[in-house]
PDB file of N, CA and C in Angstrom:
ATOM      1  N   UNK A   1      94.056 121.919 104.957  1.00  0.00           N
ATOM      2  CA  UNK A   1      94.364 122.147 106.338  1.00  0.00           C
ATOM      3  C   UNK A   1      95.717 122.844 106.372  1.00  0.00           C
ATOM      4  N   UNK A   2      95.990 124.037 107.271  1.00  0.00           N
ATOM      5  CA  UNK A   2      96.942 124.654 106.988  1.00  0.00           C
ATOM      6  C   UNK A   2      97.750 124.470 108.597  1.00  0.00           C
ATOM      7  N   UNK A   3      99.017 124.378 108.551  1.00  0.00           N
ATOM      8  CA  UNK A   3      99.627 124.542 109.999  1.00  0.00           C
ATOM      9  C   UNK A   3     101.116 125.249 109.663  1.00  0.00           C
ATOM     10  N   UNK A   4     101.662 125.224 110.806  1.00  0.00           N
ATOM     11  CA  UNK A   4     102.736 125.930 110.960  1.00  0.00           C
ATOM     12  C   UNK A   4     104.139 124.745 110.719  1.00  0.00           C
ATOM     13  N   UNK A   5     104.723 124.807 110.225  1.00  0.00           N
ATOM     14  CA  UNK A   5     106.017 123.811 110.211  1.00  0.00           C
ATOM     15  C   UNK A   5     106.481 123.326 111.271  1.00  0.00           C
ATOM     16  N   UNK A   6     106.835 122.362 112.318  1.00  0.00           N
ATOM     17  CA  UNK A   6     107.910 121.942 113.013  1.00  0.00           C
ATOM     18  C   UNK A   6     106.619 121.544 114.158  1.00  0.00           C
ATOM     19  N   UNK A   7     105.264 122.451 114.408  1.00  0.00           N
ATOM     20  CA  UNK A   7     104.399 121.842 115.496  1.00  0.00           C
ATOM     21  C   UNK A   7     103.673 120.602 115.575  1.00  0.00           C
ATOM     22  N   UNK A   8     103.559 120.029 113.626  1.00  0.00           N
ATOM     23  CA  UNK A   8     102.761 119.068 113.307  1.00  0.00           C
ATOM     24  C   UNK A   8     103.017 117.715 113.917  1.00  0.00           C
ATOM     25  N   UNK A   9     103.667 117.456 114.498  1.00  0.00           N
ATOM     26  CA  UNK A   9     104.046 116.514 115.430  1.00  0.00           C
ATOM     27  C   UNK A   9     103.268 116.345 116.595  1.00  0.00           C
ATOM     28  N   UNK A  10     103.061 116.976 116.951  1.00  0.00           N
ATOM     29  CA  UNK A  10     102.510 117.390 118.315  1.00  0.00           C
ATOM     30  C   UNK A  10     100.622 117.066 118.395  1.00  0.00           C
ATOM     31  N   UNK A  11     100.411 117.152 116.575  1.00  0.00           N
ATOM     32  CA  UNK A  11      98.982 117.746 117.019  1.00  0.00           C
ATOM     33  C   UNK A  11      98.580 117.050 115.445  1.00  0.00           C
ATOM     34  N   UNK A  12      99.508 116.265 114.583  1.00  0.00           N
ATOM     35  CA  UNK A  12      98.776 115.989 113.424  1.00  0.00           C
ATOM     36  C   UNK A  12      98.288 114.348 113.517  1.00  0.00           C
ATOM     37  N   UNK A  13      98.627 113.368 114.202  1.00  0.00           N
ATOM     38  CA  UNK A  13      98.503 112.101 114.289  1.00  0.00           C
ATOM     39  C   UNK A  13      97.010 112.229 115.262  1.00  0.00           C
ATOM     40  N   UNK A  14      96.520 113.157 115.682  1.00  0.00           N
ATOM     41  CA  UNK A  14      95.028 112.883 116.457  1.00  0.00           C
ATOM     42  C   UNK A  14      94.128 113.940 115.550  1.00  0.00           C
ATOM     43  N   UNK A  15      94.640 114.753 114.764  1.00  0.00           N
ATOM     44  CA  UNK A  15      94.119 115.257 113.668  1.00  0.00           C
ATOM     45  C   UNK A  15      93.268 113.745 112.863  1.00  0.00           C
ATOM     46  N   UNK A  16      94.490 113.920 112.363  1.00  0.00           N
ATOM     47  CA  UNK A  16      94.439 112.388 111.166  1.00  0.00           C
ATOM     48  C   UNK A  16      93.137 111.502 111.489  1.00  0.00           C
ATOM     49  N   UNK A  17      93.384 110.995 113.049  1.00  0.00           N
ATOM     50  CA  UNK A  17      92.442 110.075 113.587  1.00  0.00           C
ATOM     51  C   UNK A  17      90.806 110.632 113.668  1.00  0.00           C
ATOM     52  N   UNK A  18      90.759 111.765 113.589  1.00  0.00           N
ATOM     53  CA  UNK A  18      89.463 112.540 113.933  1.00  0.00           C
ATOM     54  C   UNK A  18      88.977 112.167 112.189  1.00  0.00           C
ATOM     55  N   UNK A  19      90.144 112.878 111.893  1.00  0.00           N
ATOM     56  CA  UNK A  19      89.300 113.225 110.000  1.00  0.00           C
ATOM     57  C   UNK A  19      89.005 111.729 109.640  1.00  0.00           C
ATOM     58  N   UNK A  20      89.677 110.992 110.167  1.00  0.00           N
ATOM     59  CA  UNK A  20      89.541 109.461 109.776  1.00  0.00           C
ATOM     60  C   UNK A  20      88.074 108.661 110.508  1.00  0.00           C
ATOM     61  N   UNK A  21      87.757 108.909 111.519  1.00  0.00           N
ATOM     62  CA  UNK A  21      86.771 108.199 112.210  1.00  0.00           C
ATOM     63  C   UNK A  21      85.506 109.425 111.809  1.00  0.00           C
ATOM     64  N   UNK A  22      86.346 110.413 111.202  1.00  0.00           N
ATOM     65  CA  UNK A  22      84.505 111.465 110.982  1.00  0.00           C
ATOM     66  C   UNK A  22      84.302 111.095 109.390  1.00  0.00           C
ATOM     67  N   UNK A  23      85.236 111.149 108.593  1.00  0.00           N
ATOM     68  CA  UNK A  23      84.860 111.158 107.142  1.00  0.00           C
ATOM     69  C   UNK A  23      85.948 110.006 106.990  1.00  0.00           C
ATOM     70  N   UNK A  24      85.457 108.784 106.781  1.00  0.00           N
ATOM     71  CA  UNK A  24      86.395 107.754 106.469  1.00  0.00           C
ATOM     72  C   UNK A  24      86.769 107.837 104.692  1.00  0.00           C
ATOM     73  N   UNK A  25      85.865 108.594 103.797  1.00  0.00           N
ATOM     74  CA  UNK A  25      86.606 108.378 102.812  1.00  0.00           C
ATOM     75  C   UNK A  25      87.328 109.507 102.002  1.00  0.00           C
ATOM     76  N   UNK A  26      87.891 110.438 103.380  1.00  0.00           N
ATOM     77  CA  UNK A  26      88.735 111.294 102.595  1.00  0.00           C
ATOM     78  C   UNK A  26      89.838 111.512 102.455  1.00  0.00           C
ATOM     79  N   UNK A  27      90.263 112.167 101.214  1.00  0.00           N
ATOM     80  CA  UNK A  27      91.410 112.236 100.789  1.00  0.00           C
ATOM     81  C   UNK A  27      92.639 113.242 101.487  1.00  0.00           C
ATOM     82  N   UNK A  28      93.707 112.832 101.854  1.00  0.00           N
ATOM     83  CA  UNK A  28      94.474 113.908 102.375  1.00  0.00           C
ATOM     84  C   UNK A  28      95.636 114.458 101.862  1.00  0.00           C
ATOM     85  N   UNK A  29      96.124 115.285 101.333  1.00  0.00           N
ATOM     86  CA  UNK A  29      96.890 116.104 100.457  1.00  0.00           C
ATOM     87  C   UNK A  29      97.586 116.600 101.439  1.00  0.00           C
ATOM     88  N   UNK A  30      99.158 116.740 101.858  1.00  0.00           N
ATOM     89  CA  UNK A  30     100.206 117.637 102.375  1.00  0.00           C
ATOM     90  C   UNK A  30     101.019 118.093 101.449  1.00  0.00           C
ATOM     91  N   UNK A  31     100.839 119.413 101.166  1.00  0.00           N
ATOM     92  CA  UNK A  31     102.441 119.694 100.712  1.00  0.00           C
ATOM     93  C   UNK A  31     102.528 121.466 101.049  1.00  0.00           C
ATOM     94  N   UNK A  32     103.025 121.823 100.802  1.00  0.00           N
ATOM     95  CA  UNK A  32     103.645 123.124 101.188  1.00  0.00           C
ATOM     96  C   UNK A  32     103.789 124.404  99.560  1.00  0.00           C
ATOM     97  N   UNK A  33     103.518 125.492  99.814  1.00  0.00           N
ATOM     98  CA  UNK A  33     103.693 126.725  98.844  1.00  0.00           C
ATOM     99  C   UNK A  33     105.576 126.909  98.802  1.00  0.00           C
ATOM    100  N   UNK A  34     106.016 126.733 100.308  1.00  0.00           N
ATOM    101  CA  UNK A  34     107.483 127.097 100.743  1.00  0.00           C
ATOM    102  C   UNK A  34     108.620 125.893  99.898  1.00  0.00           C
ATOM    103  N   UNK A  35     108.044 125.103 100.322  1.00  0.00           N
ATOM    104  CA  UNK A  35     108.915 123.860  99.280  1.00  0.00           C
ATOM    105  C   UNK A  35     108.604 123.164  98.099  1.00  0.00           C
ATOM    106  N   UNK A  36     108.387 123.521  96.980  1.00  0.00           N
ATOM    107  CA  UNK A  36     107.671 123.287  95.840  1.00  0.00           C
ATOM    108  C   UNK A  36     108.250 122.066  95.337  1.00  0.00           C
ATOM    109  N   UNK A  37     109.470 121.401  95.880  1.00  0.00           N
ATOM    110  CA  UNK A  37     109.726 119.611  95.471  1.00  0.00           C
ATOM    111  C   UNK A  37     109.250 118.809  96.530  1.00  0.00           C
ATOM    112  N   UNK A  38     108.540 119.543  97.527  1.00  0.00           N
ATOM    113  CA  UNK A  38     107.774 118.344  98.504  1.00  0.00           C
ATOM    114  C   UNK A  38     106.699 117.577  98.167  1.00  0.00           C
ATOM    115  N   UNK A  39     106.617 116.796  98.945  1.00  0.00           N
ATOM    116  CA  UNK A  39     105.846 115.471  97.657  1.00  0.00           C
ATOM    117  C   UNK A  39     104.293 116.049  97.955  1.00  0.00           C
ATOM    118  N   UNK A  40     103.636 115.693  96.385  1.00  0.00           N
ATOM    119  CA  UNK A  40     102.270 115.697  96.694  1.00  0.00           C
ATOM    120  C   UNK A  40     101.756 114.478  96.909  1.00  0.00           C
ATOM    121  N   UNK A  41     101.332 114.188  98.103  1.00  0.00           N
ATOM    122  CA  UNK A  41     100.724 112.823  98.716  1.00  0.00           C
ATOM    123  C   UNK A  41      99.070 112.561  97.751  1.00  0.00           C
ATOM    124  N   UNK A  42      98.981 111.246  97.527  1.00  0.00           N
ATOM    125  CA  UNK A  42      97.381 110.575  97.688  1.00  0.00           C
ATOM    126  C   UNK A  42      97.613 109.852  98.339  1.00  0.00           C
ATOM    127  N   UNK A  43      95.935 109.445  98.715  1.00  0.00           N
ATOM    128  CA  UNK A  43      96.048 108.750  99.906  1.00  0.00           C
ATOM    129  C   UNK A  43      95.053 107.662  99.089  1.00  0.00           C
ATOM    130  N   UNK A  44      95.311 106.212  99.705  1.00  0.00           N
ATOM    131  CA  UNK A  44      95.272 105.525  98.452  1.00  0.00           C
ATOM    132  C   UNK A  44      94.787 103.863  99.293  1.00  0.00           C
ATOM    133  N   UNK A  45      94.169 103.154  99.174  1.00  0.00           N
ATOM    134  CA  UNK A  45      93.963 102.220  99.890  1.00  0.00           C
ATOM    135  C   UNK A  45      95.327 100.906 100.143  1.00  0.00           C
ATOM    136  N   UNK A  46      95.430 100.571 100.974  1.00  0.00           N
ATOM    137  CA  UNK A  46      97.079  99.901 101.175  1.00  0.00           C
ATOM    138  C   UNK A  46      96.756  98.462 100.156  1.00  0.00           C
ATOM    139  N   UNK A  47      96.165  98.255  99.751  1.00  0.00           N
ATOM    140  CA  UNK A  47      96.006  96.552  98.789  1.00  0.00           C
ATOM    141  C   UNK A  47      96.579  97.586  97.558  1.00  0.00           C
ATOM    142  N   UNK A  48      96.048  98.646  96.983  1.00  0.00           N
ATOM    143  CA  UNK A  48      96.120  99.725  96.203  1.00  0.00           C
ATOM    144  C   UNK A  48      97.821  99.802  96.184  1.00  0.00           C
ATOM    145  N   UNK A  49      98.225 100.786  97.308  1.00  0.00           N
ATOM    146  CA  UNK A  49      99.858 100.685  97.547  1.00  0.00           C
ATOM    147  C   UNK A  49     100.415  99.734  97.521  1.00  0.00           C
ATOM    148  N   UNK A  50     100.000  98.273  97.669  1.00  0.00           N
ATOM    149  CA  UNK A  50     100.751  96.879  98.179  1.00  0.00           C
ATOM    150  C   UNK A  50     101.390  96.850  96.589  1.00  0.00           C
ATOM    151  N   UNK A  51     100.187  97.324  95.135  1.00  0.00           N
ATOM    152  CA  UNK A  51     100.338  96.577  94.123  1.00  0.00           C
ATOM    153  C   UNK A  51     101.055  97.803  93.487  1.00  0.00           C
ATOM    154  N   UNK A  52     100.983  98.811  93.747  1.00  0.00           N
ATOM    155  CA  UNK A  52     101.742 100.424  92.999  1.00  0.00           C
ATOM    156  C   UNK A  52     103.203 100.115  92.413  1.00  0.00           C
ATOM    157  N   UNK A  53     103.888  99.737  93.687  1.00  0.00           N
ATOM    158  CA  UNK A  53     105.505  99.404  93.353  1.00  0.00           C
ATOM    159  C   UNK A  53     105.863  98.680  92.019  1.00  0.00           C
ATOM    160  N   UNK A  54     105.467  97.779  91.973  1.00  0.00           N
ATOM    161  CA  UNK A  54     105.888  96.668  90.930  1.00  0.00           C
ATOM    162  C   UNK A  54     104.846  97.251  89.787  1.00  0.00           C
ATOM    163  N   UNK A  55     103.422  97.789  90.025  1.00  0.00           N
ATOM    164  CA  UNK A  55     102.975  98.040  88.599  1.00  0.00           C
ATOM    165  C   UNK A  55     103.875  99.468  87.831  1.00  0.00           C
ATOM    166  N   UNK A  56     104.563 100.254  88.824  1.00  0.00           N
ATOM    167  CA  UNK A  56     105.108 101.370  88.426  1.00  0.00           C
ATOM    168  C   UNK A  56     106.544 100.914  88.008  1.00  0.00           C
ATOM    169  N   UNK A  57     107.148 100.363  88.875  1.00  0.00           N
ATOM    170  CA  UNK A  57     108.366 100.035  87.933  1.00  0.00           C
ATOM    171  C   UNK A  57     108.612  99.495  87.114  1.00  0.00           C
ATOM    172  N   UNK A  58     107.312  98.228  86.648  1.00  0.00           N
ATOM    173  CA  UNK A  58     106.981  98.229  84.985  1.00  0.00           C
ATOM    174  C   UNK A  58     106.830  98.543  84.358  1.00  0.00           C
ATOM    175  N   UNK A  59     106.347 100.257  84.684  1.00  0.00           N
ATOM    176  CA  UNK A  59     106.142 101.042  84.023  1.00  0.00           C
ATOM    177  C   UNK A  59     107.234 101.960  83.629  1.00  0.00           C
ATOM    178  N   UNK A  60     108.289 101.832  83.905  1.00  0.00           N
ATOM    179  CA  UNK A  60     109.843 102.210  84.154  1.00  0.00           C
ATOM    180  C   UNK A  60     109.679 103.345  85.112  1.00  0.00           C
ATOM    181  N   UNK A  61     108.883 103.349  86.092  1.00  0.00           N
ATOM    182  CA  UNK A  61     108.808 104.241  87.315  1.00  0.00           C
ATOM    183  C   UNK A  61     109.491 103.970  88.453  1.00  0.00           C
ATOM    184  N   UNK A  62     110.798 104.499  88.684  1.00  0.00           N
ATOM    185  CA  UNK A  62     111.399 103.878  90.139  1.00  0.00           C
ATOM    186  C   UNK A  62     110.660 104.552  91.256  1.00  0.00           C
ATOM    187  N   UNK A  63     110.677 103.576  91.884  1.00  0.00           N
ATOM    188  CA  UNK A  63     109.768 103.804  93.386  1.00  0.00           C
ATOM    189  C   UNK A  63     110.948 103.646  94.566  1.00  0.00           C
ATOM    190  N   UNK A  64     110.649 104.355  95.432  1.00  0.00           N
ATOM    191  CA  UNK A  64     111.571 104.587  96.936  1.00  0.00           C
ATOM    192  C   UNK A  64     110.624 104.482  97.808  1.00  0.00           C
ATOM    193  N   UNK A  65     111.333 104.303  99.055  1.00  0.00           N
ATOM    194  CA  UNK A  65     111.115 104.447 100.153  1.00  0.00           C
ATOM    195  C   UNK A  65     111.015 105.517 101.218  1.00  0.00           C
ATOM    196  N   UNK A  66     110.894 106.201 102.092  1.00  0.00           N
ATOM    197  CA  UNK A  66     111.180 107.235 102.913  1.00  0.00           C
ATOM    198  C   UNK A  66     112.242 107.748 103.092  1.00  0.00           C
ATOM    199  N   UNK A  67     113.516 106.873 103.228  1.00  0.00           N
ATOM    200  CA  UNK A  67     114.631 107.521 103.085  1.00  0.00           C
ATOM    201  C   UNK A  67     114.993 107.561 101.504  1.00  0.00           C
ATOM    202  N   UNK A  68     114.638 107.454 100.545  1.00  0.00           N
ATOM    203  CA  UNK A  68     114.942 108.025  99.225  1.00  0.00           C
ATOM    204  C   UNK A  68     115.874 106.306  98.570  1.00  0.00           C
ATOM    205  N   UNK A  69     115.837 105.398  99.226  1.00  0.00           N
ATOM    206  CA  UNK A  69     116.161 103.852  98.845  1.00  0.00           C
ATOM    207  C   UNK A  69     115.354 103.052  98.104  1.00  0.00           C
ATOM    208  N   UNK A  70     115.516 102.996  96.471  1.00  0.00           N
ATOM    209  CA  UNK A  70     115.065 102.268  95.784  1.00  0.00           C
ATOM    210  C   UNK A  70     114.667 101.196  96.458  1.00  0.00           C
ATOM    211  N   UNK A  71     112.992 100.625  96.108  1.00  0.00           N
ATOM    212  CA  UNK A  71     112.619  99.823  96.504  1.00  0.00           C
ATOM    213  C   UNK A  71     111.138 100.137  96.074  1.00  0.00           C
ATOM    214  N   UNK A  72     110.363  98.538  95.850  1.00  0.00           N
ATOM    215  CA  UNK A  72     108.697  98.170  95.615  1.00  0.00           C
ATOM    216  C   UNK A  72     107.971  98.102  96.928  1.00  0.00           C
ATOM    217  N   UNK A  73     108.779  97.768  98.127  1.00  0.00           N
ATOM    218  CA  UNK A  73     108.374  97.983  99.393  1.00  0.00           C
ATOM    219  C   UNK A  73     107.862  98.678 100.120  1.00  0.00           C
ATOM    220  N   UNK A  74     106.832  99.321 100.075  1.00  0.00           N
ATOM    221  CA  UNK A  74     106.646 100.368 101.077  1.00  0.00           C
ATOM    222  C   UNK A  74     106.810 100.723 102.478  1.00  0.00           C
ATOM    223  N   UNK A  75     107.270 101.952 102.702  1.00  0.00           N
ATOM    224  CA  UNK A  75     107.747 101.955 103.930  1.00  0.00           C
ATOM    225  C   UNK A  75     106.823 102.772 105.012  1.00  0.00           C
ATOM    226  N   UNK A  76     107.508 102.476 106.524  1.00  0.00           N
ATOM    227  CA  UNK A  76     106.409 103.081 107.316  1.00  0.00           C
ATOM    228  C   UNK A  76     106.481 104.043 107.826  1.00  0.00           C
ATOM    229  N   UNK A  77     106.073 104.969 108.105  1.00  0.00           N
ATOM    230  CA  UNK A  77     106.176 106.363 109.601  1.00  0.00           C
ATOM    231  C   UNK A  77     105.134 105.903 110.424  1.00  0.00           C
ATOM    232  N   UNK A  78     106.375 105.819 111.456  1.00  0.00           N
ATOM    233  CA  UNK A  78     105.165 105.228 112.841  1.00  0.00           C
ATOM    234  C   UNK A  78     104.332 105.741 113.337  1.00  0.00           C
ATOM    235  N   UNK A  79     104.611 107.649 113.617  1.00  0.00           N
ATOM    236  CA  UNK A  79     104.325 108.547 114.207  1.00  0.00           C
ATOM    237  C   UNK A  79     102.433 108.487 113.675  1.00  0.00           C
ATOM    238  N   UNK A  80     102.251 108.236 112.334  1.00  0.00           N
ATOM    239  CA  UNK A  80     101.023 108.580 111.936  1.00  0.00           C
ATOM    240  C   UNK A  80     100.063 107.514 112.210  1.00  0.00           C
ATOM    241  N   UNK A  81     100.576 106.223 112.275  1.00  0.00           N
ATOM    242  CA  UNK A  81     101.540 105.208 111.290  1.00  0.00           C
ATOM    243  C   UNK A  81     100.487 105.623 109.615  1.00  0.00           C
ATOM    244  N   UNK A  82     101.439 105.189 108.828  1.00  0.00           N
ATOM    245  CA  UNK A  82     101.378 105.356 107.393  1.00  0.00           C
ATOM    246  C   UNK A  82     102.571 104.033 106.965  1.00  0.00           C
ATOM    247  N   UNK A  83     101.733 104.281 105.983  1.00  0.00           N
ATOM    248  CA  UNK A  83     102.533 102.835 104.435  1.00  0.00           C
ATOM    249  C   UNK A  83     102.434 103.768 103.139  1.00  0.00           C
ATOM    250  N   UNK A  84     104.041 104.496 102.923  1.00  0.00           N
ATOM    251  CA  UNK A  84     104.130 104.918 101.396  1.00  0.00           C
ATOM    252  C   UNK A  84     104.974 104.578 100.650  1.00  0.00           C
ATOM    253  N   UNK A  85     105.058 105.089  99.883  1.00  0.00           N
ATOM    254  CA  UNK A  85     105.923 104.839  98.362  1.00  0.00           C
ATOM    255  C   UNK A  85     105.908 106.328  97.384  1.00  0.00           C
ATOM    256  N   UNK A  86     107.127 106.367  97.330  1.00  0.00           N
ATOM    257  CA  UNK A  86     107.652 107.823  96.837  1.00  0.00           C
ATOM    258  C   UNK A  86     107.630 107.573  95.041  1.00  0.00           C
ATOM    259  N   UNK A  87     107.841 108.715  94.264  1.00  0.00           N
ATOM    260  CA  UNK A  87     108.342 108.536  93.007  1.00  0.00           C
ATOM    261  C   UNK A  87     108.463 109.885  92.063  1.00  0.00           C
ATOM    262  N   UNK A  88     108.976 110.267  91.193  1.00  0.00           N
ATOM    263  CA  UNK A  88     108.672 111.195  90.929  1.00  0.00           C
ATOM    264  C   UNK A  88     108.393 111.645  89.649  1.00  0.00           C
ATOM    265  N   UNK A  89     107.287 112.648  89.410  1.00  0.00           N
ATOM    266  CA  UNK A  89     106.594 113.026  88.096  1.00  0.00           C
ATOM    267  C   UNK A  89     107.457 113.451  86.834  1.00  0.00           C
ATOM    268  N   UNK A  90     106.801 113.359  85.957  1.00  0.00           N
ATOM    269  CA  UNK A  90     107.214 114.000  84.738  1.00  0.00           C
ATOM    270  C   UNK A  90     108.340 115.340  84.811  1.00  0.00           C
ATOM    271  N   UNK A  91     107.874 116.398  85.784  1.00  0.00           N
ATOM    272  CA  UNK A  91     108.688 117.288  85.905  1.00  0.00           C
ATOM    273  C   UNK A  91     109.533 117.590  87.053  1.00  0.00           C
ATOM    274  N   UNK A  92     109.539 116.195  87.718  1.00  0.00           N
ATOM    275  CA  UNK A  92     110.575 115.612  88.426  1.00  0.00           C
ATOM    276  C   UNK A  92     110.348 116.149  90.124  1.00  0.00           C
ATOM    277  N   UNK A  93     108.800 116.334  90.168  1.00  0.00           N
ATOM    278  CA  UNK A  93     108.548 116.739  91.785  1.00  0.00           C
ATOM    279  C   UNK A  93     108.008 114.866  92.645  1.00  0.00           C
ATOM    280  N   UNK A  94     108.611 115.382  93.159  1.00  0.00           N
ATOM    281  CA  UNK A  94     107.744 113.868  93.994  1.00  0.00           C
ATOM    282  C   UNK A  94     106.633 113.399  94.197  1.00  0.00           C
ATOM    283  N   UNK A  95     106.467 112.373  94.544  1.00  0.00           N
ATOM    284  CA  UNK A  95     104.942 112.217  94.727  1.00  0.00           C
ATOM    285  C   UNK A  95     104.530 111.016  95.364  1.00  0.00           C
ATOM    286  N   UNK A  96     103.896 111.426  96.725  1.00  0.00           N
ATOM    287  CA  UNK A  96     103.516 110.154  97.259  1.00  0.00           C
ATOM    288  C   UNK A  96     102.185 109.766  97.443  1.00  0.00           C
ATOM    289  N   UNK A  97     102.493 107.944  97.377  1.00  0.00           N
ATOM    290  CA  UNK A  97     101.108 107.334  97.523  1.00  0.00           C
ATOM    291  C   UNK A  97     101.181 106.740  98.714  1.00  0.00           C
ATOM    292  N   UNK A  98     100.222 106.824  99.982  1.00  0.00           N
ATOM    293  CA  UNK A  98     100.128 107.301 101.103  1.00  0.00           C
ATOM    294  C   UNK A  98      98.925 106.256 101.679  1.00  0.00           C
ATOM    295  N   UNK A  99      99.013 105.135 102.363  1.00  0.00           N
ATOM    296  CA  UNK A  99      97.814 104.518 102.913  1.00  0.00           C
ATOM    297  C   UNK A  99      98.329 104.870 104.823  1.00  0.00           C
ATOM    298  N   UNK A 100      96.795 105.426 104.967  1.00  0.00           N
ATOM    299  CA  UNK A 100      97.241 105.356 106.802  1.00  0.00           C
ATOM    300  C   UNK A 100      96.938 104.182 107.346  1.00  0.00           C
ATOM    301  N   UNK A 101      97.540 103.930 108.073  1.00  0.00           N
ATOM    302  CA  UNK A 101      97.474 102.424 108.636  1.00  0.00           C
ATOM    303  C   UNK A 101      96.232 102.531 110.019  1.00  0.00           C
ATOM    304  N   UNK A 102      94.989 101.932 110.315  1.00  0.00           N
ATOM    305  CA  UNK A 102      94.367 101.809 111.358  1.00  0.00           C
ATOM    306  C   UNK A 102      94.942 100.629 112.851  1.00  0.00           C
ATOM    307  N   UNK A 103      96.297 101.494 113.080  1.00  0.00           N
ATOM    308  CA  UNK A 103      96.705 100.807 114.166  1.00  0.00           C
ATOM    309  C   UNK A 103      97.479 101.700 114.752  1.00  0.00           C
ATOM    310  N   UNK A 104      97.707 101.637 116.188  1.00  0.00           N
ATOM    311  CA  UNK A 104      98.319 102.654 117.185  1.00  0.00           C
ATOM    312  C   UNK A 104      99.537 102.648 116.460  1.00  0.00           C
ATOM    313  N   UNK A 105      99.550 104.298 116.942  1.00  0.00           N
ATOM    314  CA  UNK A 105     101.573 104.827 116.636  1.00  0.00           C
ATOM    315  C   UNK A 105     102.632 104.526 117.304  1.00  0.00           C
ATOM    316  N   UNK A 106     103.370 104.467 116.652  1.00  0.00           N
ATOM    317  CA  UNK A 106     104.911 104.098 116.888  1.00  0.00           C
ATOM    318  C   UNK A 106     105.374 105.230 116.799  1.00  0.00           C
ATOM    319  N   UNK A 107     105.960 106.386 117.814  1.00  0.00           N
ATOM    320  CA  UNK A 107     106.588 107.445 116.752  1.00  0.00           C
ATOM    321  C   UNK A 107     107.792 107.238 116.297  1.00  0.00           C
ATOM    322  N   UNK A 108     108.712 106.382 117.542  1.00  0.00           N
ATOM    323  CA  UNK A 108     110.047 106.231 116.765  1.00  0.00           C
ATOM    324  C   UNK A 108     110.537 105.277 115.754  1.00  0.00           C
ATOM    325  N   UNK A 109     109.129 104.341 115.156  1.00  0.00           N
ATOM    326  CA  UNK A 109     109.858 103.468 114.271  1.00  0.00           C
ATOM    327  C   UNK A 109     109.501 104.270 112.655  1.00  0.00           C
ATOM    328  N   UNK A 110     110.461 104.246 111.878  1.00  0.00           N
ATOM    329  CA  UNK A 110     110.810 104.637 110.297  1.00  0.00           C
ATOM    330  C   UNK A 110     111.177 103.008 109.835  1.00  0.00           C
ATOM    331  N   UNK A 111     110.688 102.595 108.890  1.00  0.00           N
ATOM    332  CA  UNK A 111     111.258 101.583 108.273  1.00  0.00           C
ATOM    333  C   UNK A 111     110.683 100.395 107.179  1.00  0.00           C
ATOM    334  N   UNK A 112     110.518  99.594 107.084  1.00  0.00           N
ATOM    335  CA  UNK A 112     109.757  98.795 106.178  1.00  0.00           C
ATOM    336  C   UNK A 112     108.649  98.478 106.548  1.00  0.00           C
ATOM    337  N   UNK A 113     107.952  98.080 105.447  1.00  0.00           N
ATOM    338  CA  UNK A 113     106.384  97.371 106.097  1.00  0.00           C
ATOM    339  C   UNK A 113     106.682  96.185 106.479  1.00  0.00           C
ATOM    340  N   UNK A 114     107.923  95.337 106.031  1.00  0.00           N
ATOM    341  CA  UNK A 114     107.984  93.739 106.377  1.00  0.00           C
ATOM    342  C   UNK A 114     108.169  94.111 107.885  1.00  0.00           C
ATOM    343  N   UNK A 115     108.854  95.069 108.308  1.00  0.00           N
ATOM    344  CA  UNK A 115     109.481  95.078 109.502  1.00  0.00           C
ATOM    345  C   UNK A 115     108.707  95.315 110.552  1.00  0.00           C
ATOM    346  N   UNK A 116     107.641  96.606 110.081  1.00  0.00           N
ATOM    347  CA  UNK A 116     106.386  96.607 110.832  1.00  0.00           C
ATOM    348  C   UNK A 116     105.606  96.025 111.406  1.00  0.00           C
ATOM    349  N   UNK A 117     105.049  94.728 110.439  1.00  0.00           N
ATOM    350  CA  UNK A 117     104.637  93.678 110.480  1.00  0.00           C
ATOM    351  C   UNK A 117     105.472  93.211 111.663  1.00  0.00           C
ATOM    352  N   UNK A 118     106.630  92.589 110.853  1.00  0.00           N
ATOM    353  CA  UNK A 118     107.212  91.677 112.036  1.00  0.00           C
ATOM    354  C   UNK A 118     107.170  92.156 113.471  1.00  0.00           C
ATOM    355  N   UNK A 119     107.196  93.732 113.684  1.00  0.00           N
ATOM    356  CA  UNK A 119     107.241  94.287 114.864  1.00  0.00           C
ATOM    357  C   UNK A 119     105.786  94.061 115.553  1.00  0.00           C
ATOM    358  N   UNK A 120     104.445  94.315 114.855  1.00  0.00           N
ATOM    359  CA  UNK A 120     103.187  94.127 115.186  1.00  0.00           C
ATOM    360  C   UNK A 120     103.105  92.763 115.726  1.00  0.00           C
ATOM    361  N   UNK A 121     103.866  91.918 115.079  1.00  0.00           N
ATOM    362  CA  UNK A 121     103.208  89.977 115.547  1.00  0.00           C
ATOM    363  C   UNK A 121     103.970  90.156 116.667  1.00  0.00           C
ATOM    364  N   UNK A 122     105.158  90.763 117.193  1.00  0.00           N
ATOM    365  CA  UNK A 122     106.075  89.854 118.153  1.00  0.00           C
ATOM    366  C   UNK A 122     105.271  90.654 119.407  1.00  0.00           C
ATOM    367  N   UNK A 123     104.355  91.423 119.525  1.00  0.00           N
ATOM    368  CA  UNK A 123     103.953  92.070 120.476  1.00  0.00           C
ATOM    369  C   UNK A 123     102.813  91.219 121.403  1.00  0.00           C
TER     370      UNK A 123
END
């Protein structure tokens, strides 16, 4: 799927939801020709992501968060909502593992999944 930079906001979170309720088991890949250290996403089932962190940094793989903060935690973008976990390859490009979350968006919350959570119950 190809778009223009800076509009995907506007028009990729009901994208997402379409490709999601038409083909539930596909895979979604973002990255860009223009920025060649932008992460290549999988998209990955969240029990899948829950266990990534800790099996990768056993693996001496440090794992981050969205803002680039060491951590096994995965973090959220509300806007999509999504649960990822960053890290980066052999030749040092990034790479994320990417579960979309099946629950309404948040656009302005960025932050942990504990926090998410906690934000989802108090509602």
């Amino acid at each position: 799927m190809g778009f223009l930079t800076g509009h995907e906001l506007t028009w990729m979170p009901e994208a997402l939801q379409i490709l999601r309720d038409e083909l539930p088991n596909i895979d979604v890949m973002i990255s860009s020709q223009y920025s060649p250290r932008l992460a290549d996403a999988f998209n990955v089932p969240l029990a899948e992501l829950l266990a990534a962190g800790e099996r990768l940094n056993a693996a001496g793989i440090q794992t981050q968060n969205f803002l680039g903060e060491k951590t096994i935690e995965p973090s959220i973008i509300g806007w999509m909502p999504s649960a990822q976990l960053y890290f980066r390859d052999r030749d040092g490009r990034s790479v994320e593992f990417i579960a979309l979350l099946d629950e309404s968006p948040t656009p302005e919350f960025i932050g942990a999944l504990s926090d998410w959570k906690q934000r989802s119950q108090s509602r």
